[in-house]
Protein backbone atom coordinates (compact mmCIF):
# COMPACT_ATOMS: atom_id res chain seq x y z
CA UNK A 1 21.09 -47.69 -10.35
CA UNK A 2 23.13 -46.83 -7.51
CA UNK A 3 21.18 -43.49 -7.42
CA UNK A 4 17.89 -44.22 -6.68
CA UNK A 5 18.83 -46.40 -3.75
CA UNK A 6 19.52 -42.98 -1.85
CA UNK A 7 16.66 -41.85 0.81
CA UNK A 8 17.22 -38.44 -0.68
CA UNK A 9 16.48 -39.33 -4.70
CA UNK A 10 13.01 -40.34 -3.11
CA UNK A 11 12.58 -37.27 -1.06
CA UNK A 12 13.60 -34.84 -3.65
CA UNK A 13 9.77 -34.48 -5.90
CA UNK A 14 8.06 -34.21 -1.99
CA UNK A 15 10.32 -32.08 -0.89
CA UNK A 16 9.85 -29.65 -4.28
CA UNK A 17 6.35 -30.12 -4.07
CA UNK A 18 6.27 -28.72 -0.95
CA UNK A 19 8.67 -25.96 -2.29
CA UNK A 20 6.14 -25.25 -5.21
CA UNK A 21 3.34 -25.44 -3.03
CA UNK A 22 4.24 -22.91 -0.23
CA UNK A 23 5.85 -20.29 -2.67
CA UNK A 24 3.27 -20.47 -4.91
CA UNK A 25 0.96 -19.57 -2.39
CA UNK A 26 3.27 -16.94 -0.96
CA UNK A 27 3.59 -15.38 -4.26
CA UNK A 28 -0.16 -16.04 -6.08
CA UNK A 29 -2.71 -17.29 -3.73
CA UNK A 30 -3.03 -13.47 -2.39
CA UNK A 31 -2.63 -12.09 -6.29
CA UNK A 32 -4.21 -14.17 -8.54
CA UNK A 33 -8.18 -13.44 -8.33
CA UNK A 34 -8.22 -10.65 -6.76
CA UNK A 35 -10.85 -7.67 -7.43
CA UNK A 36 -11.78 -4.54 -5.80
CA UNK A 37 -14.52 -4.42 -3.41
CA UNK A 38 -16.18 -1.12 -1.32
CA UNK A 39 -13.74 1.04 -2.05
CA UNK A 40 -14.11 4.17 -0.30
CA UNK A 41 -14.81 7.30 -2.36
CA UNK A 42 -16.49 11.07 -1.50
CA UNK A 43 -19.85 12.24 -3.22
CA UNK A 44 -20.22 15.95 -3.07
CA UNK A 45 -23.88 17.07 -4.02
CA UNK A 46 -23.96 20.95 -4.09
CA UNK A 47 -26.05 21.08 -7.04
CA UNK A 48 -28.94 23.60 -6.38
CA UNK A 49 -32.84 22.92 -8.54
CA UNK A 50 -33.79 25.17 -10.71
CA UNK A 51 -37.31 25.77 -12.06
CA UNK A 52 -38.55 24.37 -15.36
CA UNK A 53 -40.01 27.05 -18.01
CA UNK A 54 -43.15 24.21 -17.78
CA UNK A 55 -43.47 23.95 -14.37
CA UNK A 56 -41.91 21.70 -11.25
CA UNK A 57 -37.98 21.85 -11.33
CA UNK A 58 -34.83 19.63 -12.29
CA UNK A 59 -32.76 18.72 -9.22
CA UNK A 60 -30.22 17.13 -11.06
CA UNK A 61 -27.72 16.24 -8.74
CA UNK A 62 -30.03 14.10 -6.33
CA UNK A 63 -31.15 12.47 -9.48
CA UNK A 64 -27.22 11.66 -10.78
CA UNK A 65 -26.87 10.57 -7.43
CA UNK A 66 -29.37 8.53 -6.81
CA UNK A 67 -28.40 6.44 -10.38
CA UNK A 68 -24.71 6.29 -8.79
CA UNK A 69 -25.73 4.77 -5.66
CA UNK A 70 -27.56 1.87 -7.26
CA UNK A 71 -25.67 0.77 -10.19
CA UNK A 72 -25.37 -2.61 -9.40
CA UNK A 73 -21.61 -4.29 -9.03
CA UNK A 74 -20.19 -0.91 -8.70
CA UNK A 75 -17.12 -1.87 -5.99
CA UNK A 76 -17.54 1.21 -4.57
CA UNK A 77 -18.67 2.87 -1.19
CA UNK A 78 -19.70 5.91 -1.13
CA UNK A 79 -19.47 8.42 1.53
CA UNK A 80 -21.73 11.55 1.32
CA UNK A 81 -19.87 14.82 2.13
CA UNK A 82 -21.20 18.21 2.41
CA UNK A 83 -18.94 20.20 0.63
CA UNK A 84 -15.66 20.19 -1.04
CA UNK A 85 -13.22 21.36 1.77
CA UNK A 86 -14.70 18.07 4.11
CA UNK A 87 -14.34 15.59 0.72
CA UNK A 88 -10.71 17.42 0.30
CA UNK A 89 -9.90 16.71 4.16
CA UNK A 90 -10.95 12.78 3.75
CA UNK A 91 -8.60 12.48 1.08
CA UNK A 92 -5.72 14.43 3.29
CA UNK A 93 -6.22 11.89 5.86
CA UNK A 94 -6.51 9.07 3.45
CA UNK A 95 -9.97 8.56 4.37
CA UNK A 96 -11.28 8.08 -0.07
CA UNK A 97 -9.39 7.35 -2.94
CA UNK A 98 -11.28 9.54 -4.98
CA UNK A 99 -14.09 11.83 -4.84
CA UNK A 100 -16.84 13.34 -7.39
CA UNK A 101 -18.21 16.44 -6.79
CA UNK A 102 -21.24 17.63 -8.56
CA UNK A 103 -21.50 21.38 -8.42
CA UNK A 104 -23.76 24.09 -7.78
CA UNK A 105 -24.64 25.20 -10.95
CA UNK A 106 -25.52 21.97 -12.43
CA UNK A 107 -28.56 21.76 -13.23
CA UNK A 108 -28.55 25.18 -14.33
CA UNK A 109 -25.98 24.31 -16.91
CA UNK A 110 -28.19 21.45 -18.15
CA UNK A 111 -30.66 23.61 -18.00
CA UNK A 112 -29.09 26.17 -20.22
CA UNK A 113 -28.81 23.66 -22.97
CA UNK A 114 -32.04 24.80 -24.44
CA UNK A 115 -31.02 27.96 -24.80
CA UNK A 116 -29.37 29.51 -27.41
CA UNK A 117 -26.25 30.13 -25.19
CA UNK A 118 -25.72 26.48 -24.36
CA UNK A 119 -23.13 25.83 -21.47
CA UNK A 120 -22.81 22.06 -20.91
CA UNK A 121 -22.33 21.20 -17.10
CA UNK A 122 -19.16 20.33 -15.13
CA UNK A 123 -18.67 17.44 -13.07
CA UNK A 124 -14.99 16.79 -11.05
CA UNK A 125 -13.67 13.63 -10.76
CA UNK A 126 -10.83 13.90 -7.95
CA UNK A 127 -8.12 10.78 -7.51
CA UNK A 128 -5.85 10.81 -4.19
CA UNK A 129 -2.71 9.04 -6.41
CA UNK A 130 -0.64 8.80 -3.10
CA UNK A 131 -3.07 6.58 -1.25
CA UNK A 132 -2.32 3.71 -3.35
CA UNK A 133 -1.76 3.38 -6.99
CA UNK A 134 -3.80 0.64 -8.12
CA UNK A 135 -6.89 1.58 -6.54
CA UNK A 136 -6.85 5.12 -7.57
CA UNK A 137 -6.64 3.95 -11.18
CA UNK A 138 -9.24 1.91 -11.27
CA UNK A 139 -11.85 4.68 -9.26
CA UNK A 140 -10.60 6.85 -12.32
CA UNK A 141 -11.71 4.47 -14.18
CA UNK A 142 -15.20 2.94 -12.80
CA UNK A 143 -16.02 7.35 -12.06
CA UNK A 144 -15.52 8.41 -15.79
CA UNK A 145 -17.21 4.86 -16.94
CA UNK A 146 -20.21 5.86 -14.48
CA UNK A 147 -20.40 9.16 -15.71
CA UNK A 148 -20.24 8.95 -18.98
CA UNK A 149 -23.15 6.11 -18.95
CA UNK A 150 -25.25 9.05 -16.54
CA UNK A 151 -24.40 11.62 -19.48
CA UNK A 152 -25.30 9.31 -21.81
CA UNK A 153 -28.84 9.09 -20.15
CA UNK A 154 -28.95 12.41 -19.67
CA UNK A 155 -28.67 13.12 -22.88
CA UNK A 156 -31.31 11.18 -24.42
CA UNK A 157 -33.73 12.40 -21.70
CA UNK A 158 -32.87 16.04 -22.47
CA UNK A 159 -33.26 15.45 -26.07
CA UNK A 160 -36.93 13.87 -26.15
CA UNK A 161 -37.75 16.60 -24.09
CA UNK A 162 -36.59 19.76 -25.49
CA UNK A 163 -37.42 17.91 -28.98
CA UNK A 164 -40.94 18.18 -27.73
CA UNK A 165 -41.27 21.88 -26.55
CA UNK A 166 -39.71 22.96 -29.34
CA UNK A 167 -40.14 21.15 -32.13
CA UNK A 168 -36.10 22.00 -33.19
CA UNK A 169 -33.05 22.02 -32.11
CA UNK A 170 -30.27 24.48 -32.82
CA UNK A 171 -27.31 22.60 -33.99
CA UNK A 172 -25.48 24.73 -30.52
CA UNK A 173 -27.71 22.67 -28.61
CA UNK A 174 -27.81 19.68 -30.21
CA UNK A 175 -24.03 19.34 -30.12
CA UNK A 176 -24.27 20.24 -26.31
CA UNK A 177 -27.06 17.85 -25.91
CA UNK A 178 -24.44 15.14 -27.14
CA UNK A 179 -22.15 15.75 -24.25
CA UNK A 180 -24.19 17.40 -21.28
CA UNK A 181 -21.81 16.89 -18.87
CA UNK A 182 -18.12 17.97 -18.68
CA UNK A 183 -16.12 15.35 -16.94
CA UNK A 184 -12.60 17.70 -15.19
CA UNK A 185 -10.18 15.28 -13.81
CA UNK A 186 -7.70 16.18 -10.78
CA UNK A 187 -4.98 14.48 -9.00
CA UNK A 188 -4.04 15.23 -5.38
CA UNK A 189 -0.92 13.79 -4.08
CA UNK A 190 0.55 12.89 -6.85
CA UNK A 191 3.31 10.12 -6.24
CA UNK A 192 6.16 12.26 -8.89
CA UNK A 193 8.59 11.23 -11.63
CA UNK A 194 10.17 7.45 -11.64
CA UNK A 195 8.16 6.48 -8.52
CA UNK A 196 7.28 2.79 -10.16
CA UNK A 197 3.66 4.49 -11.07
CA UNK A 198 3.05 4.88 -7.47
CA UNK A 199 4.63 1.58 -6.18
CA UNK A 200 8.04 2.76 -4.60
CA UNK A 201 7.03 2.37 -1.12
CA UNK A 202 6.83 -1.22 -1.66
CA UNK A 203 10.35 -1.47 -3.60
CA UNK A 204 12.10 0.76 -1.07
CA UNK A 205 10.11 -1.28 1.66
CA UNK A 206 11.61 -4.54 -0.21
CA UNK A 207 15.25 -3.78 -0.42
CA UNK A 208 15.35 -2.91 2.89
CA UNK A 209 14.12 -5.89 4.46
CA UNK A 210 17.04 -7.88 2.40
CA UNK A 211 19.51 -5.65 3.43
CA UNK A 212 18.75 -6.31 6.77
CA UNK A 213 18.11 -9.40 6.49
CA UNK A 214 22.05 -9.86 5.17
CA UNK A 215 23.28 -7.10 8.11
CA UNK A 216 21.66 -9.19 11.26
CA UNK A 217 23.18 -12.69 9.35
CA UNK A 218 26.45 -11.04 8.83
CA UNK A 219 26.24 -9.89 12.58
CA UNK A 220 24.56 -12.64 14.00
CA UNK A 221 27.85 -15.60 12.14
CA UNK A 222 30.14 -12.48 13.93
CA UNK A 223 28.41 -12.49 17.04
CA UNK A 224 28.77 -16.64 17.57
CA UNK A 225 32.27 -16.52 16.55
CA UNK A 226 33.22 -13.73 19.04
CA UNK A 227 31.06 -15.90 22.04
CA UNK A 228 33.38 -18.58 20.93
CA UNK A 229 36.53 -16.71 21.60
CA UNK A 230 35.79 -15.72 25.17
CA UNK A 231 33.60 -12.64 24.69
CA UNK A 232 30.64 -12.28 27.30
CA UNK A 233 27.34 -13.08 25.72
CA UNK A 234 25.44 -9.55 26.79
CA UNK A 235 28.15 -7.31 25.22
CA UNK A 236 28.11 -8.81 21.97
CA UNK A 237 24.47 -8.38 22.07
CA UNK A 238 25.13 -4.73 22.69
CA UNK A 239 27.76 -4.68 20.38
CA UNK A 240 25.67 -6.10 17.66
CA UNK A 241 22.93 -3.94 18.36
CA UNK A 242 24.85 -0.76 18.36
CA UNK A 243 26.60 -1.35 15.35
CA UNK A 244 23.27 -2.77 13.66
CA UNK A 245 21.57 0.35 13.82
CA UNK A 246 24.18 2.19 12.26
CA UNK A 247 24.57 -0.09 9.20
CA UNK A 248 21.25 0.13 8.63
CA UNK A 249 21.09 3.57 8.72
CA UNK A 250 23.90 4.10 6.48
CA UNK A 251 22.41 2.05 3.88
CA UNK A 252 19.04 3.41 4.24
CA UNK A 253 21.01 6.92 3.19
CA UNK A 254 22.71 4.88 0.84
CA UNK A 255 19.24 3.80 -0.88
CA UNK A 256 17.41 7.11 -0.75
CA UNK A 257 20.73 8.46 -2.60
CA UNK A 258 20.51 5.53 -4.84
CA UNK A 259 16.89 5.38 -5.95
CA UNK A 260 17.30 9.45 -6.78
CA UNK A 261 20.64 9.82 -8.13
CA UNK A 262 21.07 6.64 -10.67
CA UNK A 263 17.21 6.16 -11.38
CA UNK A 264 15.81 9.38 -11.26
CA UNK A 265 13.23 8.70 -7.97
CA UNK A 266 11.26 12.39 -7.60
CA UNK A 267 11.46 12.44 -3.28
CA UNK A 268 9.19 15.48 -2.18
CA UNK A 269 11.89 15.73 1.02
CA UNK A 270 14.77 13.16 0.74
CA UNK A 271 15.95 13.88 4.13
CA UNK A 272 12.65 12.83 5.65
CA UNK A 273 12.09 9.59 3.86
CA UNK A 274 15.64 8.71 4.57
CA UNK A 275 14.60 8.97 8.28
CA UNK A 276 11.96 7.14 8.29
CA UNK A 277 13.84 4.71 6.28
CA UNK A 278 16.22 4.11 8.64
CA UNK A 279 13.38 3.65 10.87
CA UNK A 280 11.93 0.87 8.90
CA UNK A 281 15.62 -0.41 8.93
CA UNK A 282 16.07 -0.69 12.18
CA UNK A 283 12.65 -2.72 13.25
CA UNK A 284 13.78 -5.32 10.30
CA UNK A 285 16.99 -5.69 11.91
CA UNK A 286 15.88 -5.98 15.54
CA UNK A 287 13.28 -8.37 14.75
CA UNK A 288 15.66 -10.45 12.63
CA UNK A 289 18.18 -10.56 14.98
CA UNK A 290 15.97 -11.49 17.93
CA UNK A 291 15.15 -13.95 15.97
CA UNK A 292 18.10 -15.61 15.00
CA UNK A 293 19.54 -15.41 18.80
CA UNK A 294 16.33 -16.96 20.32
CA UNK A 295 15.99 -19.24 17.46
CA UNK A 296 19.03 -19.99 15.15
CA UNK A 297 19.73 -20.09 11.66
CA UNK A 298 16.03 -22.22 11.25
CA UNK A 299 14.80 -18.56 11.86
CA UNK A 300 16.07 -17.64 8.73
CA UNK A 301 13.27 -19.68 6.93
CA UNK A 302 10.64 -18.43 8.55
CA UNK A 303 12.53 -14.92 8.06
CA UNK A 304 12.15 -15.58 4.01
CA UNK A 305 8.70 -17.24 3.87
CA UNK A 306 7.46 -13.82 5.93
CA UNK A 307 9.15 -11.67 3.17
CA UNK A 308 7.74 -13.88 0.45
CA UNK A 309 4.41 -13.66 1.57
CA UNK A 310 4.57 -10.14 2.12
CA UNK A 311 6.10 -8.92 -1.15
CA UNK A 312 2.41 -9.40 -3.17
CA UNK A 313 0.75 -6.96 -0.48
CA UNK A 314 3.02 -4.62 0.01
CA UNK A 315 1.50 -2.34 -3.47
CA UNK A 316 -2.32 -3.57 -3.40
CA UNK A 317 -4.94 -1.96 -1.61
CA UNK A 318 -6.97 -3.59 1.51
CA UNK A 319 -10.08 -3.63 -0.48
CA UNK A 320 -8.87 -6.18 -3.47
CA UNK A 321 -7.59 -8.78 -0.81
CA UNK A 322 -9.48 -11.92 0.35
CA UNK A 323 -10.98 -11.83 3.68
CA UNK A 324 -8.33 -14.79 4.32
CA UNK A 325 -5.47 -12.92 3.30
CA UNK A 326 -5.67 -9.69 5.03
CA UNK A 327 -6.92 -11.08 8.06
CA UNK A 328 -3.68 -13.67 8.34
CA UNK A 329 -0.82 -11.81 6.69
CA UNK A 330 -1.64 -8.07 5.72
CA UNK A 331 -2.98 -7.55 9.01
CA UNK A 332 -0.24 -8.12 10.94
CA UNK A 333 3.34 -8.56 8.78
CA UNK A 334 5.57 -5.54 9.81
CA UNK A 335 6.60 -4.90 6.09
CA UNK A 336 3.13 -3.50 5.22
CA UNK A 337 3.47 -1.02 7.88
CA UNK A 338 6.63 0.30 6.58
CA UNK A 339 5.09 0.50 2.93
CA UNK A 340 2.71 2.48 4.34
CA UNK A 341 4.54 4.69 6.48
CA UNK A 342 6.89 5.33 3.47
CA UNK A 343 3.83 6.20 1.40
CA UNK A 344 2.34 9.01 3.61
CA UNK A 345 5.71 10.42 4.55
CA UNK A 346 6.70 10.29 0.37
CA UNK A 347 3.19 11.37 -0.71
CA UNK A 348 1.19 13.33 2.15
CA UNK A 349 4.06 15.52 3.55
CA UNK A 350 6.76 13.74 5.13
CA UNK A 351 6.86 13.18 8.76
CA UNK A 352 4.26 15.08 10.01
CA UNK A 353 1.59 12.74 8.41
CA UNK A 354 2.75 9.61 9.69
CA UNK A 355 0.50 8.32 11.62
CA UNK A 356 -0.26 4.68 13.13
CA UNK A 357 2.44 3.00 11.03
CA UNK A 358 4.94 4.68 12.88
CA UNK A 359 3.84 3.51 15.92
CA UNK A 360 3.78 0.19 15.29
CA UNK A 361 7.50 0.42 13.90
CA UNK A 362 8.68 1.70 16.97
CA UNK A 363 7.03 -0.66 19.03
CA UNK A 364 8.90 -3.02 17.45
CA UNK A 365 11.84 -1.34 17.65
CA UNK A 366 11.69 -1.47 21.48
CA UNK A 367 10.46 -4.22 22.25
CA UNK A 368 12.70 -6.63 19.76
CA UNK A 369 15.67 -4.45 21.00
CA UNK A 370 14.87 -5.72 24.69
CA UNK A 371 14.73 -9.50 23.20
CA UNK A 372 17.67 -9.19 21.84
CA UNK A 373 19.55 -7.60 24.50
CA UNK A 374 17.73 -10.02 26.64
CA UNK A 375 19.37 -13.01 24.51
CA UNK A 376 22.97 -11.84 26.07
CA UNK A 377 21.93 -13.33 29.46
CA UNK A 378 20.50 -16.58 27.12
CA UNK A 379 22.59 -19.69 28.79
CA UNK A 380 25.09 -21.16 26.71
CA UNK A 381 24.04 -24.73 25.20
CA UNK A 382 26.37 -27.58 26.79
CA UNK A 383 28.60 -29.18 24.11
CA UNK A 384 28.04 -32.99 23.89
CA UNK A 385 31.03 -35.18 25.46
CA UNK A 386 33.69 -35.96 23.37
CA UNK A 387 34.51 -39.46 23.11
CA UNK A 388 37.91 -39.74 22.62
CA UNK A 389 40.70 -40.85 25.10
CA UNK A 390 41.64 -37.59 27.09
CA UNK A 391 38.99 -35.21 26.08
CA UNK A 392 36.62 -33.82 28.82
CA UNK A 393 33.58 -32.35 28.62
CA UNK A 394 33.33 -28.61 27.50
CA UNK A 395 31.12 -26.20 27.28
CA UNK A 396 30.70 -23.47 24.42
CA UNK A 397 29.00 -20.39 23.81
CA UNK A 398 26.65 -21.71 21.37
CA UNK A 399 23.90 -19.15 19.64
């Protein structure tokens, strides 16, 4: 058949192969088998010994402790902090995900469970939500399974031995004895009402790197065709810039309004996040732009594969990637940075706890908005001769 005497009919299964292949990768390689690994949480020991009616004493915080510490395959890291306020200030600067405190009346309250007044001990388990979703789930999770395997210990230790000074067991203490420790959960920065359980930085982050994306194309077709009709190369690159920015910033308004008013979105300080929005915005746009002037419209695939690549990181935490992956994409692609930035200005207190990510935004708003004013002094590409009778050479104001 005619068909399959076409170059193209043959190139078509390579060319989706490769298609397959570098999407796929974009959008599993960095998902697929991934597991957390060391992530960072506070233990808070304040638990004071108390003596034993038979001598010596029960220091039972040292001794949940040290069983934490060496559970083996427990993706965690701990990070010993003396007291509450310090463990509460490492979450604040999103230093732990989570932190357990184990307080000063705990052994005392295990204590007290061969009494007749039994008082089974508490134990806080404390999750910093606003850090990042996924992780803090699953330290909820591994935390209650640890503890409840340490109670479970504890309780058939504290059984054998009060069985044997006793001889009996009131059925007070033997329902205590069941549960010795009282596991209180609390959640600090919590990321609020129809946030995508946590994962709205990364939409928000998302939609604005397509809206961008369609503001410096829209901009960038406008900017050739004005070049073409006689305008000088370094004011449309002014132009462009200029009116850029405030596209962007309208329709980073546009999306804070958006995400509350038709779905509901809780924003701790609307305002705020639309500001730093518009800040995310505008390095999007100035690095797409630049990139399209100094490049063409072939930057617009490496303008997709970067978002595609991106898209998988933008909601996990550091500590489930592969070595590979954060070290050559979540290390360095700007989208990350604005996830994060929108995550400590949505769940630690708006602009005043932005920290690094902001930075880095704008550095890259200044220095892509010097590239791409810089591309207004670019010289224009000489059109090829024409080769019919007449026609001279000519030469255009190509982008």
């Amino acid at each position: 058949m005619a068909i399959f005497k076409q170059k193209i009919a043959w190139l078509g299964p390579v060319i989706v192969l490769v298609v397959l292949t570098v999407f796929g990768a974009a959008m599993m390689g960095s998902v697929l088998g991934s597991k957390p690994k060391e992530l960072p949480v506070a233990l808070v020991v304040l638990d004071q010994p108390v003596e034993l009616p038979t001598g010596g004493a029960l220091a039972a915080g040292e001794k949940i402790k040290d069983k934490l510490t060496s559970i083996p395959g427990l993706p965690i890291a701990w990070h010993v902090a003396a007291s509450e306020e310090e463990a509460r200030s490492g979450l604040e600067e999103r230093e732990y995900y989570g932190a357990l405190v184990l307080p000063a009346d705990l052994s005392g309250g295990l204590l007290s469970l061969a009494t007749p007044s039994p008082k089974p001990a508490d134990v806080k388990i404390i999750v910093n939500e606003g850090m990042n979703a996924q992780a803090s789930t699953v330290v909820r999770q591994l935390l209650g399974q640890a503890m409840k395997m340490v109670s479970a210990e504890l309780s058939q230790q504290l059984l054998g031995q009060i069985g044997q000074q006793t001889g009996q067991i009131s059925i007070e203490a033997a329902k205590a004895l069941m549960t010795p420790i009282n596991v209180q959960e609390e959640v600090v920065h919590p990321s609020g009402s129809n946030n995508a359980s946590g994962n709205a930085p990364g939409l928000l982050t998302q939609i604005m790197w397509i809206g961008s994306l369609v503001t410096a194309m829209t901009l960038f077709l406008a900017g050739g065709k004005a070049v073409a009709a006689g305008s000088r190369r370094w004011t449309v690159s002014t132009m462009q810039a200029v009116a850029g920015l405030a596209v962007v910033g309208a329709a980073s308004g546009f999306v804070v309004w958006m995400a509350s008013a038709w779905y509901g979105m809780e924003l701790a300080n609307a305002v705020q996040t639309w500001l730093f929005l518009w800040l995310v915005g505008s390095a999007f746009f100035l690095l797409q732009s630049s990139l399209l002037y100094w490049i063409g419209l072939p930057a617009m695939a490496l303008l997709v594969l970067l978002m595609f690549f991106s898209m998988p990181l933008l909601n996990m935490a550091p500590e489930f990637l592969s070595r590979t992956t954060h070290d050559w994409i979540y290390s360095w692609t700007p989208l990350r940075f604005a996830s994060g930035g929108l995550r400590e200005v949505m769940y630690f207190g708006g602009l005043d706890a932005v920290g690094s990510n902001a930075t880095v935004l704008w550095s890259i708003v200044g220095g892509f908005l010097l590239l791409l004013l810089a591309s207004g002094f670019k010289p224009a590409k000489a059109a090829a001769p024409a080769t019919g009778s007449g026609s001279a050479p000519a030469s255009v104001a190509g982008n």
